[in-house]
Protein backbone atom coordinates (compact mmCIF):
# COMPACT_ATOMS: atom_id res chain seq x y z
CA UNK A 1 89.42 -7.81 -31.56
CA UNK A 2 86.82 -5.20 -31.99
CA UNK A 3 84.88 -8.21 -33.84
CA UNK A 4 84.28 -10.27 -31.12
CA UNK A 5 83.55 -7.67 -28.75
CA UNK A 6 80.66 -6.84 -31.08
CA UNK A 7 79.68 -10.38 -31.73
CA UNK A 8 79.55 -10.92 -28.09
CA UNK A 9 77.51 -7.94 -27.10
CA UNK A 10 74.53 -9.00 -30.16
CA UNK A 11 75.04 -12.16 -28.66
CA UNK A 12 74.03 -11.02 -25.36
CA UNK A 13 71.63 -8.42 -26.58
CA UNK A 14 69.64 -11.38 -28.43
CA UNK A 15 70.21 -13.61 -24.78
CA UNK A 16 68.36 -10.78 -23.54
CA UNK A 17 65.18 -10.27 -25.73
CA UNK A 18 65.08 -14.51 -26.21
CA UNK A 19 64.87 -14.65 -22.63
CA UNK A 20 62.33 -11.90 -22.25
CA UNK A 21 60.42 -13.80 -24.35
CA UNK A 22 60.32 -16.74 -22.24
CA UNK A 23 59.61 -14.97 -19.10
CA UNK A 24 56.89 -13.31 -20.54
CA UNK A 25 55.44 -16.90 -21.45
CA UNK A 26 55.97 -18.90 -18.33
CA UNK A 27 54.32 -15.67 -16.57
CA UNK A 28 51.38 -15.42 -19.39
CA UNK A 29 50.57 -19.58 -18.80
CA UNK A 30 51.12 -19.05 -14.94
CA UNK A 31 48.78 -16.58 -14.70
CA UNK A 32 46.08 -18.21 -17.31
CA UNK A 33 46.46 -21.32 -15.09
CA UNK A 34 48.31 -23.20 -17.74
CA UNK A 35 51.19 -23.60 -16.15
CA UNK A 36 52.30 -27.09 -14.49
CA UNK A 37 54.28 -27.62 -11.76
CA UNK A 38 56.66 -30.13 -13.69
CA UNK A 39 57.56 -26.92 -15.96
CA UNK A 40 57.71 -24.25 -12.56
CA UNK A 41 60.10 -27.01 -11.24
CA UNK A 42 62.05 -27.12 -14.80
CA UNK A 43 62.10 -23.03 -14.79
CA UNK A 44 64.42 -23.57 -11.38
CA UNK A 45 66.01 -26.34 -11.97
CA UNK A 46 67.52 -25.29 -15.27
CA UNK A 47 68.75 -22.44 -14.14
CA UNK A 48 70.93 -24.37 -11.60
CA UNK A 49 72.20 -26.92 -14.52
CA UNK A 50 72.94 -23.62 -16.86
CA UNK A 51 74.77 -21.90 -13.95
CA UNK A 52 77.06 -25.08 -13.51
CA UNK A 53 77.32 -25.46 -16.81
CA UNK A 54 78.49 -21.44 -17.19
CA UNK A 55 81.12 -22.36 -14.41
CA UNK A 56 82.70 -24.99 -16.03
CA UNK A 57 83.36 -23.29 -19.15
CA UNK A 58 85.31 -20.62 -17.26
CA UNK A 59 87.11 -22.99 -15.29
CA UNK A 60 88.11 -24.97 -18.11
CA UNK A 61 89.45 -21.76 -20.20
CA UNK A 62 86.23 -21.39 -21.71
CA UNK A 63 85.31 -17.62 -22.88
CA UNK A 64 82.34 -15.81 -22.40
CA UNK A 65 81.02 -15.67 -25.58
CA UNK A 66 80.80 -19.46 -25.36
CA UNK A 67 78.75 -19.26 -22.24
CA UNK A 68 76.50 -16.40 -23.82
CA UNK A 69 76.09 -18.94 -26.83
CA UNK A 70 75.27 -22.02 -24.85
CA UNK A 71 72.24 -19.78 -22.92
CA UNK A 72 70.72 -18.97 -25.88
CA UNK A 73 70.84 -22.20 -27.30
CA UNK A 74 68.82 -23.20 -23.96
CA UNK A 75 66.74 -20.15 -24.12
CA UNK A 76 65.64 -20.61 -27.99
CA UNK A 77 64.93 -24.33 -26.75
CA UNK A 78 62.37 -23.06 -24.06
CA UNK A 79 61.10 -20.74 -26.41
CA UNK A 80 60.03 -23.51 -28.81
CA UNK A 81 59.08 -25.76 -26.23
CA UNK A 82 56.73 -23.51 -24.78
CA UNK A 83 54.76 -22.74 -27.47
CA UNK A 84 53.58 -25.81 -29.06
């Protein structure tokens, strides 16, 4: 039990500094003027996907260590993304 609890919370710790990461370089290209409005629309837009996404993993039984795992996945996918 303990173990999950603890995997959960680095999961979410890591969902936290991943995503700071890509905040920090959606703001940094924003305010460069490098930012497009086909990524400013994808920065909302995903958001909305992830959050239905997050809902039907709870409704289906889902925990939330899976939902923590499937934001990452999306935020490490930004993260790359962005920086090519």
């Amino acid at each position: 039990m303990f173990l999950s609890w603890f995997r959960l919370s680095m999961d979410a710790t890591m969902l936290g500094l991943e995503a700071q990461s890509v905040i920090w370089t959606r703001v940094s290209q924003m305010a460069l003027g490098q930012g497009s409005p086909e990524e400013n629309l994808r920065m909302v837009t995903e958001k909305v996907a992830a959050l239905g996404e997050a809902a039907a993993i709870i409704a289906s039984g889902g925990t939330a260590h899976r939902v923590v795992k499937g934001y990452r996945r999306k935020v490490r996918a930004n993260i790359k993304r962005l920086r090519r």
